[in-house]
N, C-alpha and C. Protein backbone atom coordinates (compact mmCIF):
# COMPACT_ATOMS: atom_id res chain seq x y z
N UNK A 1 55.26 58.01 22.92
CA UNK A 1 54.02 57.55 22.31
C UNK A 1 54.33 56.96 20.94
N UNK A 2 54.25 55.18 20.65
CA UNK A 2 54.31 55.36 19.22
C UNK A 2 53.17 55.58 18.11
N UNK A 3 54.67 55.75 17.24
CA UNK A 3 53.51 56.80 16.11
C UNK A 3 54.10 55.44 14.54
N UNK A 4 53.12 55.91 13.67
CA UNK A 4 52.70 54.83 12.62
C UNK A 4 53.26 55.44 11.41
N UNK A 5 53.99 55.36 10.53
CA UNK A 5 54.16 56.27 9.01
C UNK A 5 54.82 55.23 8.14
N UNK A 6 54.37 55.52 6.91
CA UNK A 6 54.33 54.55 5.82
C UNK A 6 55.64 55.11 5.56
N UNK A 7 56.47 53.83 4.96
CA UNK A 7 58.09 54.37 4.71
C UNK A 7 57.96 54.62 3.17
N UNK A 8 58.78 55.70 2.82
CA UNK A 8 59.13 56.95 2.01
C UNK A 8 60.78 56.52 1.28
N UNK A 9 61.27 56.80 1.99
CA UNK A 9 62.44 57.47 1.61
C UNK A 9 63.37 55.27 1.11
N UNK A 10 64.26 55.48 0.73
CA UNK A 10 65.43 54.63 0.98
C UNK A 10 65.92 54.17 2.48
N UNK A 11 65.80 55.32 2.90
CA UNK A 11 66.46 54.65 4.24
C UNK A 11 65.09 54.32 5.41
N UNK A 12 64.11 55.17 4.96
CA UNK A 12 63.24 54.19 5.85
C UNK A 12 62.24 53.35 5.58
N UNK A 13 62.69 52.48 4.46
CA UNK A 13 62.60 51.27 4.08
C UNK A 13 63.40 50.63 4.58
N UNK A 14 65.10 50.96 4.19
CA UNK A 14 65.84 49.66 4.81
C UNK A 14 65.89 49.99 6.36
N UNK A 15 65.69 51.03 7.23
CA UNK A 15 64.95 50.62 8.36
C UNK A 15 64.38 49.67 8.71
N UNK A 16 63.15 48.99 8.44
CA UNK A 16 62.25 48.00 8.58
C UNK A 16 62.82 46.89 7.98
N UNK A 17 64.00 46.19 7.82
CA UNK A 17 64.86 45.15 7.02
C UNK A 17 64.76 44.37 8.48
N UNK A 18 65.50 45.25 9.85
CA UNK A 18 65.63 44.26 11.03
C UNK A 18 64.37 43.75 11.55
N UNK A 19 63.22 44.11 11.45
CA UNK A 19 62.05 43.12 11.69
C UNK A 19 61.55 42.61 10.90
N UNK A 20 61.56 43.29 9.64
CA UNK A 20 61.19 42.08 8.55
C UNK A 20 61.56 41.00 8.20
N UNK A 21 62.92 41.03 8.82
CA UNK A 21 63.45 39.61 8.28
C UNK A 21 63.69 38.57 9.19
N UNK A 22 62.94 39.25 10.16
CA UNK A 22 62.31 37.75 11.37
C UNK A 22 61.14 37.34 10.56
N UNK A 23 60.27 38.23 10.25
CA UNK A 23 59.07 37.27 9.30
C UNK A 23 59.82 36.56 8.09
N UNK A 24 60.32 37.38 7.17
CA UNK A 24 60.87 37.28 6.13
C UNK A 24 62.28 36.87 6.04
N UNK A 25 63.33 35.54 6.61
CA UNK A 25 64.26 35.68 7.00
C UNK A 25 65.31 35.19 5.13
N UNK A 26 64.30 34.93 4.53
CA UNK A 26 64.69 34.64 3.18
C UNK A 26 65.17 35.79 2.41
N UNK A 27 64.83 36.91 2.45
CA UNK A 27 65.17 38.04 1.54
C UNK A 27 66.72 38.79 2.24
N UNK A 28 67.48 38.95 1.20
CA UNK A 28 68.89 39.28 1.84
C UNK A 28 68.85 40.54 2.07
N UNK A 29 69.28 41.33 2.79
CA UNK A 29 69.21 42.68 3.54
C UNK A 29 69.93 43.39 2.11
N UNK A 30 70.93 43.23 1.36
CA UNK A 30 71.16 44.14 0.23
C UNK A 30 70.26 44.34 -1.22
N UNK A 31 69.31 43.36 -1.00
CA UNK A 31 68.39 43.39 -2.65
C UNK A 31 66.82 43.87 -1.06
N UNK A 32 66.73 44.18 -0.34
CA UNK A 32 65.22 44.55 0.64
C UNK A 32 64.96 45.73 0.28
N UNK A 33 65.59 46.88 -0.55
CA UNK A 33 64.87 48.25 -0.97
C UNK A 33 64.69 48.29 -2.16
N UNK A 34 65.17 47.12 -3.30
CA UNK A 34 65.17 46.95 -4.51
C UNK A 34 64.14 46.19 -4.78
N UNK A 35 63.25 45.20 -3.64
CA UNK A 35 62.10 44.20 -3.77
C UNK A 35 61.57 45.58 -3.55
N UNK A 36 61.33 46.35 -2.10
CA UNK A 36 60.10 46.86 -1.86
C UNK A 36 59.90 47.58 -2.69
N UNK A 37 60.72 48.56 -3.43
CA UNK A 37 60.20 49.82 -4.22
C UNK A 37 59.66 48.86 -5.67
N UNK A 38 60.27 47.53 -5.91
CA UNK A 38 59.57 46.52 -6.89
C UNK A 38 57.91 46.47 -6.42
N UNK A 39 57.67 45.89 -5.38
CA UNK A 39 56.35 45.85 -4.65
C UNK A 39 55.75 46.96 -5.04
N UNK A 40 56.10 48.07 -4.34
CA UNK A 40 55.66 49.69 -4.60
C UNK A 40 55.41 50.24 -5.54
N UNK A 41 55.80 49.46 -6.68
CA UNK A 41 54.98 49.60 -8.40
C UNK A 41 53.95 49.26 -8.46
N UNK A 42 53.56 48.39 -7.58
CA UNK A 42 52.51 47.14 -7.99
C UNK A 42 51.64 47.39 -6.45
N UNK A 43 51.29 48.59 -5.78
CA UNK A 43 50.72 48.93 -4.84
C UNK A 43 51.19 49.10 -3.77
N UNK A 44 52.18 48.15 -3.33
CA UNK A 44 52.68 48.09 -1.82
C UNK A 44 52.53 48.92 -1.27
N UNK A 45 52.86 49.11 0.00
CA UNK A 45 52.79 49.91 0.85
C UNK A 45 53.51 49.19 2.02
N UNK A 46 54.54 49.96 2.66
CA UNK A 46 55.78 49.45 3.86
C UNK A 46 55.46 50.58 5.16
N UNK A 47 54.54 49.70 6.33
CA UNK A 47 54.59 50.61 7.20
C UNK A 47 54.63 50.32 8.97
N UNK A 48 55.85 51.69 9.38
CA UNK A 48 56.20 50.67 10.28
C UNK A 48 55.84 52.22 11.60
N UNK A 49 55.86 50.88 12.64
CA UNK A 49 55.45 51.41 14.06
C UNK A 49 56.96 51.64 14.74
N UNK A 50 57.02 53.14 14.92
CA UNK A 50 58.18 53.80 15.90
C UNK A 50 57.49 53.93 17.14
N UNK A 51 58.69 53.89 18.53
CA UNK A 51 58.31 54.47 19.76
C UNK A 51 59.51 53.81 19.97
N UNK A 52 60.10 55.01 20.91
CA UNK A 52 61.16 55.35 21.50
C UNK A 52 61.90 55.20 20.39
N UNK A 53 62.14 55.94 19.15
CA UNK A 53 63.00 56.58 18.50
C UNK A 53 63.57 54.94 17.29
N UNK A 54 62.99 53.38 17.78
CA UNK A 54 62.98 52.32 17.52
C UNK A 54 61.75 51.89 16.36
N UNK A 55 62.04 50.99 15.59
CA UNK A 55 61.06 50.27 14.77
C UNK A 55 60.69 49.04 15.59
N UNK A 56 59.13 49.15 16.43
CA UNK A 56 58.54 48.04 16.92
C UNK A 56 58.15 47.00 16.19
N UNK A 57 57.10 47.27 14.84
CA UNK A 57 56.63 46.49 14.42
C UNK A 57 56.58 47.10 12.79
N UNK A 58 56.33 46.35 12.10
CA UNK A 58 56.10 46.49 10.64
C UNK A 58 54.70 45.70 9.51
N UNK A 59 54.53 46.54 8.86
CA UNK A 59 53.31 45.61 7.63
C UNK A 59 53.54 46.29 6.49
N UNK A 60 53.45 44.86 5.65
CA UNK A 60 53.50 45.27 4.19
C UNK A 60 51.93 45.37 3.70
N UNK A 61 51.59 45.74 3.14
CA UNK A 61 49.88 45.61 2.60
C UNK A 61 49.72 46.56 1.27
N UNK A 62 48.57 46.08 0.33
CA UNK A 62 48.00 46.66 -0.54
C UNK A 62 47.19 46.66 -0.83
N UNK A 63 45.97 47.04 -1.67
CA UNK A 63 44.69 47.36 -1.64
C UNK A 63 44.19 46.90 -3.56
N UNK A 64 43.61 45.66 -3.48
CA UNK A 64 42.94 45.32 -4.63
C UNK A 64 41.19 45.26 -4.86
N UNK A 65 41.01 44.92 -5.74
CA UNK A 65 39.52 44.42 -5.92
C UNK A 65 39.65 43.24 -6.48
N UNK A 66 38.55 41.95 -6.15
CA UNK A 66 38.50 41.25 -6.60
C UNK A 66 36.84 40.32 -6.63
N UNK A 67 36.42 39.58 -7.03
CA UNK A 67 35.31 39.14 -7.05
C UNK A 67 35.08 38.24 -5.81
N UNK A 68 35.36 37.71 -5.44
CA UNK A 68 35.01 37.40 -4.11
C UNK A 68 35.12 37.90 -2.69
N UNK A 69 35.93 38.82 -2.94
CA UNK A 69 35.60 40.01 -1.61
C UNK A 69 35.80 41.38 -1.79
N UNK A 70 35.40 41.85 -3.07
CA UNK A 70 34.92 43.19 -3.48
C UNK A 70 36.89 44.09 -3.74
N UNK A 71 36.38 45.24 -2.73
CA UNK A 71 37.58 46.23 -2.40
C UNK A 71 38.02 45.78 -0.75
N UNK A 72 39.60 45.16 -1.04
CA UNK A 72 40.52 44.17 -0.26
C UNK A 72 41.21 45.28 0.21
N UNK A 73 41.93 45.39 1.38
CA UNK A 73 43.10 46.10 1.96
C UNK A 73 43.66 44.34 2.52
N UNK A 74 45.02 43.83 1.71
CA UNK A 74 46.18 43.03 1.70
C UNK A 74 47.12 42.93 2.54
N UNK A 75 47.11 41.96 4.03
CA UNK A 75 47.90 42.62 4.59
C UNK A 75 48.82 41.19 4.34
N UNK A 76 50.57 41.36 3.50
CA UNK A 76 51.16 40.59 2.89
C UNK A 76 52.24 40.55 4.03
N UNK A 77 52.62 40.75 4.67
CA UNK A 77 53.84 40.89 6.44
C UNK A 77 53.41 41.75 7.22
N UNK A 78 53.04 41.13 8.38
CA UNK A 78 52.49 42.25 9.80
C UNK A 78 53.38 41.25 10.41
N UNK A 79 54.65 41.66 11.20
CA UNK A 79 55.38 41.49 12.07
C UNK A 79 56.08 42.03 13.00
N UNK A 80 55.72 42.04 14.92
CA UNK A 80 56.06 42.52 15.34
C UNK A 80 57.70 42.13 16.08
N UNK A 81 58.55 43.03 16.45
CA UNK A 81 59.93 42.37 17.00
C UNK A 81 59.76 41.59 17.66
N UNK A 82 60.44 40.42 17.56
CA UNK A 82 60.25 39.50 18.89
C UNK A 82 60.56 39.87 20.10
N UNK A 83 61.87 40.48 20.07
CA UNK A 83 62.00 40.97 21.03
C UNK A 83 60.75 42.21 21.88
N UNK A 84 60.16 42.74 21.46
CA UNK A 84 59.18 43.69 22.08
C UNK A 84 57.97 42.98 22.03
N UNK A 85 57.30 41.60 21.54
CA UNK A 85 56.17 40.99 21.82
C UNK A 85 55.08 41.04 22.99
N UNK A 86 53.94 41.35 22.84
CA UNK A 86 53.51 41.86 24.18
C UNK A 86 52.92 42.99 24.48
N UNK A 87 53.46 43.83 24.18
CA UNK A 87 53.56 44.99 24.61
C UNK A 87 52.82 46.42 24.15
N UNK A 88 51.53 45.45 22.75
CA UNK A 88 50.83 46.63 22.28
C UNK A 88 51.40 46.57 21.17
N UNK A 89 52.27 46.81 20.29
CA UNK A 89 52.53 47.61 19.28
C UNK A 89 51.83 46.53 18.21
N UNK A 90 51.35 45.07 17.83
CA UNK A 90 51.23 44.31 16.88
C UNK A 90 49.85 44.86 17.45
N UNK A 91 48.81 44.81 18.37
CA UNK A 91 47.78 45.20 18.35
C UNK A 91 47.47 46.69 17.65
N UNK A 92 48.29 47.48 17.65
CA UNK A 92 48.05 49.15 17.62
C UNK A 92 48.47 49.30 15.71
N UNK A 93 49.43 48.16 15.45
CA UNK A 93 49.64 48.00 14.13
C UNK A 93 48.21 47.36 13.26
N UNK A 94 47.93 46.35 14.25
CA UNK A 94 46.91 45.41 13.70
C UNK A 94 45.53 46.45 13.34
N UNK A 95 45.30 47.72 14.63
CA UNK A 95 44.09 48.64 14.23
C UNK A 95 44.17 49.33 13.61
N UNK A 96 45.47 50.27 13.43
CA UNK A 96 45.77 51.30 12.46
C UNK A 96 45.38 50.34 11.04
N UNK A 97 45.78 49.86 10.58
CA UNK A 97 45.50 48.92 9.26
C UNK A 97 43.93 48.49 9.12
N UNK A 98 43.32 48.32 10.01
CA UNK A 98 42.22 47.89 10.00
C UNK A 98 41.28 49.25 9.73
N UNK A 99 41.91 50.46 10.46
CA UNK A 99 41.25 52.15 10.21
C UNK A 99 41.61 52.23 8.31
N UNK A 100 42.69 51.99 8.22
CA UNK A 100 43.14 51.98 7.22
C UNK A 100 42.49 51.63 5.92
N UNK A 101 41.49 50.33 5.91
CA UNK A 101 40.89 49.43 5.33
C UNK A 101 39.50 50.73 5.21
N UNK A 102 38.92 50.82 6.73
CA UNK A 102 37.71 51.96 6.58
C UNK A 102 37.68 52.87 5.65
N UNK A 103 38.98 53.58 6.08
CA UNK A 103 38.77 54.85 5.46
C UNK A 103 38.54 54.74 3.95
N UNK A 104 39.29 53.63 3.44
CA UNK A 104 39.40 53.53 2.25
C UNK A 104 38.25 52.82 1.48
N UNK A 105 37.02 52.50 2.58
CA UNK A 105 36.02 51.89 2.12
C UNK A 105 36.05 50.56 1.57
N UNK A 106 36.79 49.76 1.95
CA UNK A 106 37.29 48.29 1.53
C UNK A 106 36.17 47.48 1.84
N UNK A 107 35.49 46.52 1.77
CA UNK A 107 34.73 45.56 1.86
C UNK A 107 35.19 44.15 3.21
N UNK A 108 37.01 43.93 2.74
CA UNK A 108 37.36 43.25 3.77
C UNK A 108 38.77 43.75 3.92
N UNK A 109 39.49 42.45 5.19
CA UNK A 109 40.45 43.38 5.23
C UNK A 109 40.64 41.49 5.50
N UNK A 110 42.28 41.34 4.54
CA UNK A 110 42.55 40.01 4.79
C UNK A 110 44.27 39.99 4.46
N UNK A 111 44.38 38.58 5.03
CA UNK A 111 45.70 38.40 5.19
C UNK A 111 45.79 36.77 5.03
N UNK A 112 47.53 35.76 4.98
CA UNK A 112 47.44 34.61 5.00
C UNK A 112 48.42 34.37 5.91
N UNK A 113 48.44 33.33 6.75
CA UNK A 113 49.50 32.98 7.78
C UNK A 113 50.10 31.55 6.84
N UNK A 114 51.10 31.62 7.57
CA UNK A 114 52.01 30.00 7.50
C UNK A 114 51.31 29.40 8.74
N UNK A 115 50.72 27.88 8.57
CA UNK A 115 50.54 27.17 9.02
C UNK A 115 51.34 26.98 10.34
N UNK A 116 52.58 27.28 10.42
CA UNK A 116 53.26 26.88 11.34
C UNK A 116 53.38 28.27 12.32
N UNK A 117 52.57 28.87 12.08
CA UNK A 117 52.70 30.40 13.02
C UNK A 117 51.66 30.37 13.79
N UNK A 118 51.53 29.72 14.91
CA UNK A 118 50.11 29.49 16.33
C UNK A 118 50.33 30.58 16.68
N UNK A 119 51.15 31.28 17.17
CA UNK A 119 51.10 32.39 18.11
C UNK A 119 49.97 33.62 17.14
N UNK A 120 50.80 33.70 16.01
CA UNK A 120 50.16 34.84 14.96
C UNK A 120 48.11 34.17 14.90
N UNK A 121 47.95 33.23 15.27
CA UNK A 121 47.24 32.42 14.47
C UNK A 121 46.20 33.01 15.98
N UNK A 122 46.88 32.86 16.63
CA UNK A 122 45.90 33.19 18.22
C UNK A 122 45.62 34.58 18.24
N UNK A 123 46.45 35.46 17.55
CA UNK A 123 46.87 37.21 17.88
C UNK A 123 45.17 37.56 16.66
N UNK A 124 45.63 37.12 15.46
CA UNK A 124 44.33 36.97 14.42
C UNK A 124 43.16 36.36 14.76
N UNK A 125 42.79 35.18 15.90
CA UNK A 125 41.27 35.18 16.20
C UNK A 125 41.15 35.64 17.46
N UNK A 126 42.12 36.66 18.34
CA UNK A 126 41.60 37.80 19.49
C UNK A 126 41.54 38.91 18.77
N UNK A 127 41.30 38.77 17.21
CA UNK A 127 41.08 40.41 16.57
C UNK A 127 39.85 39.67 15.72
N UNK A 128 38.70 38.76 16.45
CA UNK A 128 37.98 38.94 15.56
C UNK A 128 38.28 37.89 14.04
N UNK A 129 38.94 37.75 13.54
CA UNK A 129 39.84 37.49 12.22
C UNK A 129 38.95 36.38 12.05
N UNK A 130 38.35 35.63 10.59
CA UNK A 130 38.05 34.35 11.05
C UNK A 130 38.58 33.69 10.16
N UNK A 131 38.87 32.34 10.03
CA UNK A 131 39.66 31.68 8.96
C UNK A 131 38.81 31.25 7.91
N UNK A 132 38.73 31.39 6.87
CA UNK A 132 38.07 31.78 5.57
C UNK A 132 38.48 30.73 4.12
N UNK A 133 39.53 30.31 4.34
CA UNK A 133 39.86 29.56 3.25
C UNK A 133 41.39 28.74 3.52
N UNK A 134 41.59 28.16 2.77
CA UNK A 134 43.28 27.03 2.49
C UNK A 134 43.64 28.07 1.48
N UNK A 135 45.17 28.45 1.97
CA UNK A 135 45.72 28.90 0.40
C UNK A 135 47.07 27.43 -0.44
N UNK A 136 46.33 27.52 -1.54
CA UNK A 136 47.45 26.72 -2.07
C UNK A 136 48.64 26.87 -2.89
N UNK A 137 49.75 26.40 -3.14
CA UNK A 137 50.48 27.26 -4.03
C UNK A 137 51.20 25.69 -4.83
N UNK A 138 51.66 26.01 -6.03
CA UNK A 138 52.24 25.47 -6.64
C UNK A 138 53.89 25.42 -7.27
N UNK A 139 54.83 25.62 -6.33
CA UNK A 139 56.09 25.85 -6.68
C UNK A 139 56.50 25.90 -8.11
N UNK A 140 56.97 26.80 -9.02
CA UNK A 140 57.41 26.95 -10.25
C UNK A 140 58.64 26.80 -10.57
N UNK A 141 59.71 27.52 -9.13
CA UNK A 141 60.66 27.53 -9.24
C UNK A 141 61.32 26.87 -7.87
N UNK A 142 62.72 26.08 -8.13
CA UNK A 142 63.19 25.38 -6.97
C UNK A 142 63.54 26.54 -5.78
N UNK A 143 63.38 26.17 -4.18
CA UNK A 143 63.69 27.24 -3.21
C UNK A 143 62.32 27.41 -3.01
């Protein structure tokens, strides 16, 4: 049966490095517990879906307020293995987070895709999800 727990320790953070960095293939596997516990100052939260003794899927998320959609639960990487696609666990990740948002009395519960992610883009409007805005960004630094 998998089960859901927010990573803790050092090592089960860099646990969640091998699916994160199919979403995230930019961050180098030796600085990935030195960003997250960076993140983890600043709210983060790293939490990943086990079954069969394996990391299925993973999400990064945090919880702000802001004026246009009150009290936010952030979901900043929800990625499931490619290899296990299919199979439940990005849905079971996708609700736990969404309970997550409840409990905590959040107002919304939001996230941003890359343009170039259809599949994710289809998985987010069979959950309901609706598309809400353009995000824009302004490069500061080269890369």
């Amino acid at each position: 049966m998998p089960d859901i727990r927010v990573a803790q320790t050092d090592a089960e953070v860099a646990a969640c490095y091998p699916v994160m960095a199919q979403l995230r293939p930019h961050i180098d596997e030796s600085l990935f517990v030195a960003q997250v516990r960076t993140q983890q100052a600043q709210g983060y939260l790293l939490a990943a879906l086990h079954d069969e003794g394996r990391i299925r899927a993973v999400a990064g998320y945090r919880y702000y307020h802001n004026l246009v959609s009150g009290h936010v639960l952030y979901v900043d990487d929800l990625v499931t293995d490619e290899n296990q696609r299919s199979k439940g666990y990005g849905d079971r990740l996708f609700e736990w987070l969404v309970l997550q948002a409840k409990s905590r009395g959040c107002d919304t519960f939001e996230l941003d895709s890359g343009v170039q992610r259809h599949g994710a883009h289809r998985f987010y409007l069979l959950h309901r999800m609706d598309i809400s805005s353009y995000h824009f960004r302004l490069r500061l630094k080269p890369g």
